[in-house]
PDB file of N, CA and C in Angstrom:
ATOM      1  N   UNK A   1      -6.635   1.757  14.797  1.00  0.00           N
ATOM      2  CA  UNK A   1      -5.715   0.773  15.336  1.00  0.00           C
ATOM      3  C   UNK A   1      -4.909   0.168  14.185  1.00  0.00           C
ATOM      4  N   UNK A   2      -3.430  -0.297  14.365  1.00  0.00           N
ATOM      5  CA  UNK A   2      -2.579  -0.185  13.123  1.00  0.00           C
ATOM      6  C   UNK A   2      -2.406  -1.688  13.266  1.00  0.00           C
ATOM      7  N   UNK A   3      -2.856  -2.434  11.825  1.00  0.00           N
ATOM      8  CA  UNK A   3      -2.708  -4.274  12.246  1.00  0.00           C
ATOM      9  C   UNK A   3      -1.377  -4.348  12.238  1.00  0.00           C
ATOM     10  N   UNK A   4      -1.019  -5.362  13.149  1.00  0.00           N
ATOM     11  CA  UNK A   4       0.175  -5.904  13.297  1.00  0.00           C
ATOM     12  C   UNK A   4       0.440  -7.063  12.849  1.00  0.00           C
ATOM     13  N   UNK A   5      -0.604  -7.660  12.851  1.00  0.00           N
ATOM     14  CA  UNK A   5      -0.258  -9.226  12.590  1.00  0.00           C
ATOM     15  C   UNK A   5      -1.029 -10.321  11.456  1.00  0.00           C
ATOM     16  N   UNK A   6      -1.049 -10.766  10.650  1.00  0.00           N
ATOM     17  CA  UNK A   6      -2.195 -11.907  10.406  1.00  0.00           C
ATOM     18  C   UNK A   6      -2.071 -13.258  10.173  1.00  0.00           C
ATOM     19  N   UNK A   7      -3.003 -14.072  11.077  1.00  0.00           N
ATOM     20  CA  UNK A   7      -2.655 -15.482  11.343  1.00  0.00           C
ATOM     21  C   UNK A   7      -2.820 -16.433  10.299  1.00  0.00           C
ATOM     22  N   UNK A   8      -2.763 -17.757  10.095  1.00  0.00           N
ATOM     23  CA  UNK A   8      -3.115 -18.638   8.957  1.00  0.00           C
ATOM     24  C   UNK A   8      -3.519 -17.858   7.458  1.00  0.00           C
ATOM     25  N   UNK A   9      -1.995 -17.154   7.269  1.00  0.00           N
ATOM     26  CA  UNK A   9      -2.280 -16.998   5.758  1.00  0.00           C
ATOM     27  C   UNK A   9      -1.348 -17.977   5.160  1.00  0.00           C
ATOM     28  N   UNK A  10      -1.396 -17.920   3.530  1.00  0.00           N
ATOM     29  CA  UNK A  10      -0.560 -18.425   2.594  1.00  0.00           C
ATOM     30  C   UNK A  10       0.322 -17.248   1.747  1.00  0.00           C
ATOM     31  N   UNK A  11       1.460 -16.983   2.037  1.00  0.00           N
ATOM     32  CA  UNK A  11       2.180 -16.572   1.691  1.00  0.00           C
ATOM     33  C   UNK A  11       2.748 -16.543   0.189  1.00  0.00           C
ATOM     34  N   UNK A  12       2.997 -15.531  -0.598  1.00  0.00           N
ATOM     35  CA  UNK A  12       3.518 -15.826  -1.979  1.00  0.00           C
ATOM     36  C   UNK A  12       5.336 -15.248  -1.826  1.00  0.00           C
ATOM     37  N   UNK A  13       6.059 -16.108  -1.614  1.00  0.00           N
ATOM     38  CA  UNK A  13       7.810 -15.922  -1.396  1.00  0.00           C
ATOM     39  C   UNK A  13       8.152 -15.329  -2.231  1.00  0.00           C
ATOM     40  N   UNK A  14       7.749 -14.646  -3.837  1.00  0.00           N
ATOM     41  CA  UNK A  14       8.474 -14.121  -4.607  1.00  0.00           C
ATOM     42  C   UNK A  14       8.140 -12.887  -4.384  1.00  0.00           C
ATOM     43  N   UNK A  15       9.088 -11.488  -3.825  1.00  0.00           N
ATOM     44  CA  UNK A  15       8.847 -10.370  -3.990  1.00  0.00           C
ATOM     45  C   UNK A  15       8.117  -9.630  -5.074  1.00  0.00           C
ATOM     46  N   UNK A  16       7.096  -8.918  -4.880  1.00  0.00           N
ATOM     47  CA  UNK A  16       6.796  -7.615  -5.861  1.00  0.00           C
ATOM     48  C   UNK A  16       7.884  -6.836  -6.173  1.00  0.00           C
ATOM     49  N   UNK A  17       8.551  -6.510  -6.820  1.00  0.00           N
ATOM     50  CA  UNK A  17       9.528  -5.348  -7.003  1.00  0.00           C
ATOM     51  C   UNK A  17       8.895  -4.342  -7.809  1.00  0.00           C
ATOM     52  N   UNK A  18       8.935  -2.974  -8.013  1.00  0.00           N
ATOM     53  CA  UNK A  18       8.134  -1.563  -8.843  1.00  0.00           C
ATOM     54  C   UNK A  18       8.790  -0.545  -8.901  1.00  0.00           C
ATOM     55  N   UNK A  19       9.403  -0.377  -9.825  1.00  0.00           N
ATOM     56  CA  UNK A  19       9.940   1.211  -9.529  1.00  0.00           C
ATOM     57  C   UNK A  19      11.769   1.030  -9.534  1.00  0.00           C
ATOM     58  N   UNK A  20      12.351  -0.148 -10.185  1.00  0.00           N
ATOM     59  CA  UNK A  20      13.683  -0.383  -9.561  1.00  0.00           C
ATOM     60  C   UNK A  20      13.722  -0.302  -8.134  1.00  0.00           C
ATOM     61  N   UNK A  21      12.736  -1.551  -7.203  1.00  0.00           N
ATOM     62  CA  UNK A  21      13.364  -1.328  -6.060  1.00  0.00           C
ATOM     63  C   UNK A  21      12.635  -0.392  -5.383  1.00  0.00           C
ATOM     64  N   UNK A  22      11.978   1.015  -5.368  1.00  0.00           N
ATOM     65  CA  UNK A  22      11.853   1.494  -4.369  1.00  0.00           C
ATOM     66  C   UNK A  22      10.210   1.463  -3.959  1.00  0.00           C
ATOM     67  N   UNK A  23       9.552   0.046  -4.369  1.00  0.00           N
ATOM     68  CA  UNK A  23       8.263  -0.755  -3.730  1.00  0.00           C
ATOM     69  C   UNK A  23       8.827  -2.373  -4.119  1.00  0.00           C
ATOM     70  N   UNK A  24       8.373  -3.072  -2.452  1.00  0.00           N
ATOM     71  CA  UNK A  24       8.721  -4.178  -2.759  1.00  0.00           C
ATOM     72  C   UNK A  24       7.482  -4.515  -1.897  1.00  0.00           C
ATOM     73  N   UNK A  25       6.885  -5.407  -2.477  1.00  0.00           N
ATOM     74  CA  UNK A  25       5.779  -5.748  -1.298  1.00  0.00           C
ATOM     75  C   UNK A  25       5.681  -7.394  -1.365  1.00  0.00           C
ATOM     76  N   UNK A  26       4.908  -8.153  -0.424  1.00  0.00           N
ATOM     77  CA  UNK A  26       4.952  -9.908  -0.682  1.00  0.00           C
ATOM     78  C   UNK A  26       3.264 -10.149  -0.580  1.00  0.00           C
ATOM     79  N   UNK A  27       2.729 -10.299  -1.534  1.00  0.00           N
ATOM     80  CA  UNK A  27       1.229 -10.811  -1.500  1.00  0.00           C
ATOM     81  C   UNK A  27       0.713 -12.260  -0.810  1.00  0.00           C
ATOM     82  N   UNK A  28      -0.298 -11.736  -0.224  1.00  0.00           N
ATOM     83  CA  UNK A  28      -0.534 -13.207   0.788  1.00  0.00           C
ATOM     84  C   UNK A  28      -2.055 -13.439   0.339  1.00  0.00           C
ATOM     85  N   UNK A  29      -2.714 -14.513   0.942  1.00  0.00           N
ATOM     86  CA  UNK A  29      -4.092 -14.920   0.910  1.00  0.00           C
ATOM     87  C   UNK A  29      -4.440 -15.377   2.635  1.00  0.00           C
ATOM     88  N   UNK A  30      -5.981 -14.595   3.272  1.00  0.00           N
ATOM     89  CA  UNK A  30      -6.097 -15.120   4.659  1.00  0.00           C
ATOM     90  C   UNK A  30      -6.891 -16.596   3.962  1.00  0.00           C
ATOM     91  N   UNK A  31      -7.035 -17.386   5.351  1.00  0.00           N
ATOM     92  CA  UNK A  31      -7.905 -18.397   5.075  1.00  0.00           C
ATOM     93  C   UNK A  31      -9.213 -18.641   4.117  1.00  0.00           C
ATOM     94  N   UNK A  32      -9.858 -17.220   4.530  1.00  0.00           N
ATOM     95  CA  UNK A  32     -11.188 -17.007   4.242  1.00  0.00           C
ATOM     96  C   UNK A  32     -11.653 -16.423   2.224  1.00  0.00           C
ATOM     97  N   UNK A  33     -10.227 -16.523   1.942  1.00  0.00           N
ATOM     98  CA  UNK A  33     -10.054 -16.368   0.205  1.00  0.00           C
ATOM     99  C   UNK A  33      -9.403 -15.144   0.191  1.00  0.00           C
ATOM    100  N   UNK A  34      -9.381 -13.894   1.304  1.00  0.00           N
ATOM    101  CA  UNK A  34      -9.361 -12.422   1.361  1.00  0.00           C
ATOM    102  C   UNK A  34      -7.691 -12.362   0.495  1.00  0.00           C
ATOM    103  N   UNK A  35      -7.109 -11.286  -0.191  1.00  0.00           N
ATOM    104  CA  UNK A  35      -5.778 -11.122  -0.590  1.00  0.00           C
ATOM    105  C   UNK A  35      -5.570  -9.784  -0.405  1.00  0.00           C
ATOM    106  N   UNK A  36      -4.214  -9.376   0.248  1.00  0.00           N
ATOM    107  CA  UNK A  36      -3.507  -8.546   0.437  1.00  0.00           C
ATOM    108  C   UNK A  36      -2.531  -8.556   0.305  1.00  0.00           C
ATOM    109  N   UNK A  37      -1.638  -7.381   0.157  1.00  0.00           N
ATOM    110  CA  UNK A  37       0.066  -7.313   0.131  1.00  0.00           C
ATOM    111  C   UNK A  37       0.237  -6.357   1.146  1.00  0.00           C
ATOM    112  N   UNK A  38       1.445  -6.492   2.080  1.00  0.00           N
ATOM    113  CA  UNK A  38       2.338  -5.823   2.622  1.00  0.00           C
ATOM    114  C   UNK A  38       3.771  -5.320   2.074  1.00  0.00           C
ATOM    115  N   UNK A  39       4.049  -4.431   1.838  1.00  0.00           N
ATOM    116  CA  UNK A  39       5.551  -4.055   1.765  1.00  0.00           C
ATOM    117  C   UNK A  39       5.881  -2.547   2.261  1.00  0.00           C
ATOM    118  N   UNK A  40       6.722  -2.416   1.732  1.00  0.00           N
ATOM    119  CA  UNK A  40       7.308  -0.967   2.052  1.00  0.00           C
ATOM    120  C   UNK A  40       7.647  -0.267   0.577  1.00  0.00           C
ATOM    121  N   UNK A  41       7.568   1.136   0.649  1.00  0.00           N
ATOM    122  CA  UNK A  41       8.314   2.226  -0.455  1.00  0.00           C
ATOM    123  C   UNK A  41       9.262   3.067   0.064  1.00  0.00           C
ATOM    124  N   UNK A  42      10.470   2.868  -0.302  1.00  0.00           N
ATOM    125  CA  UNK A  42      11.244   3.904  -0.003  1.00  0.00           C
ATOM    126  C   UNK A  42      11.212   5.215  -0.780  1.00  0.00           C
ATOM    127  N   UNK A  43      12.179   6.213  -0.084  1.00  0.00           N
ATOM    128  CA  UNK A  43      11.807   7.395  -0.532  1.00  0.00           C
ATOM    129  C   UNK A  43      11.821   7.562  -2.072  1.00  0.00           C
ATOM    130  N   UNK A  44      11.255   8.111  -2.656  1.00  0.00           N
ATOM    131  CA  UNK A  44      10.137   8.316  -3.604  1.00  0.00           C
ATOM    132  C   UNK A  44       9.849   9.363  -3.925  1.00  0.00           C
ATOM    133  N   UNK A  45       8.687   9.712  -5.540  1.00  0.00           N
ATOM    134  CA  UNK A  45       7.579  10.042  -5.618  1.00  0.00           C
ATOM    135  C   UNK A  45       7.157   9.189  -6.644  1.00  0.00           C
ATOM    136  N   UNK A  46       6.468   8.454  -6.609  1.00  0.00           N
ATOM    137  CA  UNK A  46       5.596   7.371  -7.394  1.00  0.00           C
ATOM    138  C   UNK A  46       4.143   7.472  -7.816  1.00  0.00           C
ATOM    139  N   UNK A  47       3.908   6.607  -9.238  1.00  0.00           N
ATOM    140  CA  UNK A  47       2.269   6.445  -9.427  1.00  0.00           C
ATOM    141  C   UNK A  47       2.112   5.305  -9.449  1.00  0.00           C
ATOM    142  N   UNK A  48       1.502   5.050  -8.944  1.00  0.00           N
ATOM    143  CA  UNK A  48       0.344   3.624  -8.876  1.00  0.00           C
ATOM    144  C   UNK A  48      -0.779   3.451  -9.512  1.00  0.00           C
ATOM    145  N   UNK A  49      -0.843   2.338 -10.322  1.00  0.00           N
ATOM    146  CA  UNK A  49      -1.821   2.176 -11.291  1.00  0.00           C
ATOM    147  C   UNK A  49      -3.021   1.394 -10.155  1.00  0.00           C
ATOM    148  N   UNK A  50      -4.550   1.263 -10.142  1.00  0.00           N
ATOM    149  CA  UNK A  50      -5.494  -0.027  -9.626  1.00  0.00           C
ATOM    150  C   UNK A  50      -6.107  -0.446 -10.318  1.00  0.00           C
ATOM    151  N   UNK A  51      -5.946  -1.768 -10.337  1.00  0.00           N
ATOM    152  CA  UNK A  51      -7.380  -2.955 -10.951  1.00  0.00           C
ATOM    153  C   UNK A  51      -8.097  -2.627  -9.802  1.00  0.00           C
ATOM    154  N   UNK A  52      -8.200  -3.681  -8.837  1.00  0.00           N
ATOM    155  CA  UNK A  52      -9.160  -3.543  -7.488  1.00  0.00           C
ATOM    156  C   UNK A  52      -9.026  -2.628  -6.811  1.00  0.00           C
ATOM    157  N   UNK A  53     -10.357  -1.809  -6.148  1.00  0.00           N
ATOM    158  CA  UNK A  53     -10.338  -0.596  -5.122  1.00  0.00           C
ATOM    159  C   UNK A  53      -9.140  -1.396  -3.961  1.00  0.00           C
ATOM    160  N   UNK A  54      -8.717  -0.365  -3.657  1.00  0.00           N
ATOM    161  CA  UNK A  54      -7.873  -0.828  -2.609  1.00  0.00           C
ATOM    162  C   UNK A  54      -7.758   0.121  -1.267  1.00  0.00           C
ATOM    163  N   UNK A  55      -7.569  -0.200   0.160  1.00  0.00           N
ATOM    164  CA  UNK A  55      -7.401   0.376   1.104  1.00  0.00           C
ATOM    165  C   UNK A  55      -5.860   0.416   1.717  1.00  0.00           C
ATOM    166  N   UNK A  56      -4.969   1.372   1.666  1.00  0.00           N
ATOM    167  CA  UNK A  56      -3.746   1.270   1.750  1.00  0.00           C
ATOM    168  C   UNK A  56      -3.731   2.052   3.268  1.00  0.00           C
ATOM    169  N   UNK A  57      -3.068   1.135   4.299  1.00  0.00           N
ATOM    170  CA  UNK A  57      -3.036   1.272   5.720  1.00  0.00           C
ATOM    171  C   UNK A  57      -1.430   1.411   5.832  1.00  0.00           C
ATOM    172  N   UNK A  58      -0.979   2.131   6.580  1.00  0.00           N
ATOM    173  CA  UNK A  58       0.274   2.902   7.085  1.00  0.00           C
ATOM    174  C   UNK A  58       0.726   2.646   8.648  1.00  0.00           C
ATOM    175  N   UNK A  59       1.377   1.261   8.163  1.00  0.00           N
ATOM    176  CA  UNK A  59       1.448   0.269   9.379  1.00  0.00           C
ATOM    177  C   UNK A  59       2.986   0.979   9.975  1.00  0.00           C
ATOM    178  N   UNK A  60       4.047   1.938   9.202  1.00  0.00           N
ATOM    179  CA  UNK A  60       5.220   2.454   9.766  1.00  0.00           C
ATOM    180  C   UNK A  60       5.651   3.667   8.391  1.00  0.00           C
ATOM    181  N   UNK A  61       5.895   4.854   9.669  1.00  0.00           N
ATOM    182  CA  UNK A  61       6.733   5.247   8.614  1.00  0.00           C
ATOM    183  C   UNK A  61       5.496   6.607   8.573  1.00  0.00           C
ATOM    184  N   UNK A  62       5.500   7.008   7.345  1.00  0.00           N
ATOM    185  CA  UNK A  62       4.749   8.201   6.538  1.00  0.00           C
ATOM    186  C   UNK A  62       4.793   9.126   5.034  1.00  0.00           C
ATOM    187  N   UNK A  63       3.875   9.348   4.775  1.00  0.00           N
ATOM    188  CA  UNK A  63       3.279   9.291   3.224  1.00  0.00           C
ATOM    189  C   UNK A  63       2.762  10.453   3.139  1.00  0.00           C
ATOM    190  N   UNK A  64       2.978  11.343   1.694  1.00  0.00           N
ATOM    191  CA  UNK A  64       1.396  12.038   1.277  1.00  0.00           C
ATOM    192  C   UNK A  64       1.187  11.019  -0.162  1.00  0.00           C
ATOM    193  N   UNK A  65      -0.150  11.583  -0.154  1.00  0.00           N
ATOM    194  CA  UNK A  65      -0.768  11.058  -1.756  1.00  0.00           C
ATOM    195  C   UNK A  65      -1.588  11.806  -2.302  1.00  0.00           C
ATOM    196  N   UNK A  66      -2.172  11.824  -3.701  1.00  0.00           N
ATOM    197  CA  UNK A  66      -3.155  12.224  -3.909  1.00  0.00           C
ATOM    198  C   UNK A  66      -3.829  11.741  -5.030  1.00  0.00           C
ATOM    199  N   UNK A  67      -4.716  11.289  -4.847  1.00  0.00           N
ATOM    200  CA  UNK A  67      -5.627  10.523  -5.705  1.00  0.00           C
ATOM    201  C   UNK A  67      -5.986  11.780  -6.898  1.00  0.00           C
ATOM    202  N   UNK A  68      -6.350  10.412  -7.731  1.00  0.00           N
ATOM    203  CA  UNK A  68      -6.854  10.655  -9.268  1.00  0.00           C
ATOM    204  C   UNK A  68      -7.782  11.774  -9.184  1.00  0.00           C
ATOM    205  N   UNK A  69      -7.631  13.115  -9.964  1.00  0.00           N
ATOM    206  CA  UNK A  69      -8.464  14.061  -9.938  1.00  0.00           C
ATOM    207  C   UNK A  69      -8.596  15.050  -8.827  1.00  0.00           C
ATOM    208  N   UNK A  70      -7.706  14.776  -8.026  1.00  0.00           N
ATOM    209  CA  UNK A  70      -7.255  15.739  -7.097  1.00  0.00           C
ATOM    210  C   UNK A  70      -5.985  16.629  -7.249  1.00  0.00           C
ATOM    211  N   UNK A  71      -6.089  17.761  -6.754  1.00  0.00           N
ATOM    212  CA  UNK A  71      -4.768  17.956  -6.734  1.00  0.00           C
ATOM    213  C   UNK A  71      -4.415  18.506  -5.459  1.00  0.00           C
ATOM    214  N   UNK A  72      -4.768  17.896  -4.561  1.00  0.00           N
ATOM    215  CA  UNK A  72      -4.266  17.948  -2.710  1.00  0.00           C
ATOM    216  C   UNK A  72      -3.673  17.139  -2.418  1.00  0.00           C
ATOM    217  N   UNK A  73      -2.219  17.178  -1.996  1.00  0.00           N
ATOM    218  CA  UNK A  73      -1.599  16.255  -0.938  1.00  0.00           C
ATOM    219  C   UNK A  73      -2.237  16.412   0.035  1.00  0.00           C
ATOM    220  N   UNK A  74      -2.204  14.519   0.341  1.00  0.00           N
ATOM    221  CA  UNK A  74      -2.421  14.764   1.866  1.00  0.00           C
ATOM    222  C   UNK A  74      -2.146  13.740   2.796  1.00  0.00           C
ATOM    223  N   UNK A  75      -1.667  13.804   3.998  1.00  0.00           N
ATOM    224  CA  UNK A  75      -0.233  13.255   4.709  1.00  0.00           C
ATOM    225  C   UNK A  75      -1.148  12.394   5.551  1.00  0.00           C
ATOM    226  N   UNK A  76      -0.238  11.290   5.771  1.00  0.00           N
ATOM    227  CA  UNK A  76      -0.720   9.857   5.780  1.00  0.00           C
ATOM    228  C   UNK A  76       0.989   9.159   6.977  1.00  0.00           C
ATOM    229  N   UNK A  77       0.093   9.099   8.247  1.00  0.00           N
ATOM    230  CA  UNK A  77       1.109   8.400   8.672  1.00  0.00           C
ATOM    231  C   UNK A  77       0.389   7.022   9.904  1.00  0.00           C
ATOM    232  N   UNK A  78       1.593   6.723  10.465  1.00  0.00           N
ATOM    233  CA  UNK A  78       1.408   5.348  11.025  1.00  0.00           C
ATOM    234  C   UNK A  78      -0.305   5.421  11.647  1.00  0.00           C
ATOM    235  N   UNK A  79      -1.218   3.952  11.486  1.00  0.00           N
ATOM    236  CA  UNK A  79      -2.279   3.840  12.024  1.00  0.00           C
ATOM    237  C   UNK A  79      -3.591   4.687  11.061  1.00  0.00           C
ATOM    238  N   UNK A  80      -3.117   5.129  10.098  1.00  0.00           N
ATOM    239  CA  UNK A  80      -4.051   6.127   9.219  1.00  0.00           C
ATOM    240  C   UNK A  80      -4.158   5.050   7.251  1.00  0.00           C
ATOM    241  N   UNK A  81      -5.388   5.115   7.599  1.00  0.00           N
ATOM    242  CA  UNK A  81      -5.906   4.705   5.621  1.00  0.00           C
ATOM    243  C   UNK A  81      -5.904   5.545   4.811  1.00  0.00           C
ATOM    244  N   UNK A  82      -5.908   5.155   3.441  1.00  0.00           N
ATOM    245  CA  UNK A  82      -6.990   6.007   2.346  1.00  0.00           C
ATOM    246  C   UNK A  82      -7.047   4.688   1.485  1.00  0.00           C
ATOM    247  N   UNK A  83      -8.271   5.412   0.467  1.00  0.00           N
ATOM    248  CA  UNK A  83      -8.897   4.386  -0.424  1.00  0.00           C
ATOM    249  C   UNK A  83      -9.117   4.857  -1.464  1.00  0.00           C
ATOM    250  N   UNK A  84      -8.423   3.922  -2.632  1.00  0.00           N
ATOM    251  CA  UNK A  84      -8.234   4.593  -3.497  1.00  0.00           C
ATOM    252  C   UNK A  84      -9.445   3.449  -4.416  1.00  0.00           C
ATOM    253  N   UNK A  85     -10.293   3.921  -5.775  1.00  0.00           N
ATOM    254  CA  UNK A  85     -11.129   3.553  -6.152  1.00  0.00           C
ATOM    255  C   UNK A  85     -10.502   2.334  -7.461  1.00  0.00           C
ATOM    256  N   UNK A  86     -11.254   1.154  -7.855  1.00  0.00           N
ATOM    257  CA  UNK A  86     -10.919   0.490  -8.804  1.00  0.00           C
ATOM    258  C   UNK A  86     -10.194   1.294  -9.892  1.00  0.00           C
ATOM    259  N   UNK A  87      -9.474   0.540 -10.786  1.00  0.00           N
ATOM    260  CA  UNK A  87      -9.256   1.069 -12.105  1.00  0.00           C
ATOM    261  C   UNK A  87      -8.926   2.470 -12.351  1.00  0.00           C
ATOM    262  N   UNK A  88      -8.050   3.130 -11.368  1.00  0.00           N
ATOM    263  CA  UNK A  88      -7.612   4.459 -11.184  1.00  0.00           C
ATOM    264  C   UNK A  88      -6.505   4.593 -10.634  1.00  0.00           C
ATOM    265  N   UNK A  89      -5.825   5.786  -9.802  1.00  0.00           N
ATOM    266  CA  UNK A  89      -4.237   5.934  -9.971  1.00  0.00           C
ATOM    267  C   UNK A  89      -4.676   6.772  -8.629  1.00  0.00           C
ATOM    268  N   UNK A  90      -3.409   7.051  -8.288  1.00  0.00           N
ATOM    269  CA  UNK A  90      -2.599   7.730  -7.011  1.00  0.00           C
ATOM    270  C   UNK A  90      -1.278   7.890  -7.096  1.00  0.00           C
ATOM    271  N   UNK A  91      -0.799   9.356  -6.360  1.00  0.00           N
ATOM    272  CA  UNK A  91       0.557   9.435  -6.240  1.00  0.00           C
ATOM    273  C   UNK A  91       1.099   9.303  -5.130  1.00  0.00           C
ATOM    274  N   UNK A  92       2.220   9.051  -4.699  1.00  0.00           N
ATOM    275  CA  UNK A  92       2.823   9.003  -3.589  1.00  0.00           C
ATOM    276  C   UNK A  92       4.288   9.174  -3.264  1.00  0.00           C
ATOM    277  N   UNK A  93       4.281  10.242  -2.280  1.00  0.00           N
ATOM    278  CA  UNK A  93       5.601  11.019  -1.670  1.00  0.00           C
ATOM    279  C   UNK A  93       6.224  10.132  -0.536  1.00  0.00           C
ATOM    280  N   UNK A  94       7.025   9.847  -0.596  1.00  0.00           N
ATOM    281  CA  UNK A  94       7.801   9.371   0.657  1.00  0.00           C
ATOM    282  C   UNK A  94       9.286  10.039   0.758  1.00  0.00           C
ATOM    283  N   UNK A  95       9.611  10.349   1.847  1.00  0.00           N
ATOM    284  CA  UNK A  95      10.518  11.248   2.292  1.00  0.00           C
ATOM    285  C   UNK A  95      11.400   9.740   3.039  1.00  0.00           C
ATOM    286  N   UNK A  96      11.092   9.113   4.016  1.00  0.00           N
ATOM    287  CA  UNK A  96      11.741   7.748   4.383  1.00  0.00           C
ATOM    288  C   UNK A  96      10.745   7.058   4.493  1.00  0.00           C
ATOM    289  N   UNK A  97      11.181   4.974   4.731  1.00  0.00           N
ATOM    290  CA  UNK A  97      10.195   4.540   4.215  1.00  0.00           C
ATOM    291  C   UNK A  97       8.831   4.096   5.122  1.00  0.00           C
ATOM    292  N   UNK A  98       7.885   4.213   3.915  1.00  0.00           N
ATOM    293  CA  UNK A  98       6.662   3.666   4.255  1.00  0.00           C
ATOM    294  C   UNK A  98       6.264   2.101   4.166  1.00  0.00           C
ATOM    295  N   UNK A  99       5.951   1.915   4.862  1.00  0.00           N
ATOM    296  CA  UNK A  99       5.116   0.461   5.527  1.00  0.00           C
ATOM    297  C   UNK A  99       3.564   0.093   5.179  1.00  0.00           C
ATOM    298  N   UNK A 100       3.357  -0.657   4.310  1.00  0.00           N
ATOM    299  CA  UNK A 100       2.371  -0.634   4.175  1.00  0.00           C
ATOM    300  C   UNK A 100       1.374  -2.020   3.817  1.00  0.00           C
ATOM    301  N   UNK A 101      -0.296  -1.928   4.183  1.00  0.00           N
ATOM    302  CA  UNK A 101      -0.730  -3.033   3.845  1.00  0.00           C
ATOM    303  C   UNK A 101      -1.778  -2.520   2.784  1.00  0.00           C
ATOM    304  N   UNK A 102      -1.537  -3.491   1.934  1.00  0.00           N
ATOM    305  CA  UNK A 102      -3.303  -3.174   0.747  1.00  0.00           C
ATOM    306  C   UNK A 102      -4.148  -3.980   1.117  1.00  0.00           C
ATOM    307  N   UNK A 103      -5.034  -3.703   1.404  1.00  0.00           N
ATOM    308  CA  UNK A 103      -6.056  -4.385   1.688  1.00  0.00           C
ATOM    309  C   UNK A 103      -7.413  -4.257   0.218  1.00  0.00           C
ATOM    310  N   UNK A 104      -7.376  -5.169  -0.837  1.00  0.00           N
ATOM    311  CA  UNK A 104      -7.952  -5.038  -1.665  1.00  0.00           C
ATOM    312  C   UNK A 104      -9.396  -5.603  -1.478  1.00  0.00           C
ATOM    313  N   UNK A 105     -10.199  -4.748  -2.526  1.00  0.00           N
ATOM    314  CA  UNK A 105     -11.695  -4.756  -1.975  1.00  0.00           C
ATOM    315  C   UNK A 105     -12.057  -6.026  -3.103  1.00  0.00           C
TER     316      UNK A 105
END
């Protein structure tokens, strides 16, 4: 099921920007201390660095990626995760843009 919504957070107003522009995401906090970002990547092929494991959910749109030490794409669209491990990397293809939430561990 693809979240749509989340209630009583605190919002951070200054955009993420990465890449000139083609990741912009806005980091929030829920009540309960939890932090995530939402944004989008336009078309692309990008690496992403992680501090925290993170769960990247594909709220619009569609993706491949492939994590650190792999060498399989693999396609990622609306309502679908992957999880990528602390302190490690991922790539990512976007053809048009992707929608997305991190949900950090």
């Amino acid at each position: 099921m693809t979240t749509t919504q989340f209630d009583n957070v605190t919002l951070t107003t200054k955009a993420n920007v990465y890449f000139d522009g083609k990741c912009v995401s806005h980091s929030f906090t829920l009540a309960d201390g939890t932090k995530k970002s939402v944004g989008v990547v336009l078309a692309s092929s990008l690496s992403f660095g992680t501090g925290a494991a993170e769960i990247m959910e594909c709220v619009g749109g569609c993706c491949e990626y492939m994590l650190a030490g792999s060498d399989a794409w693999v396609a990622q669209a609306e309502g679908d995760s992957f999880s990528v491990p602390a302190n490690s990397k991922f790539d990512i293809r976007v053809a048009e843009a992707y929608h997305y939430i991190c949900h950090y561990a």
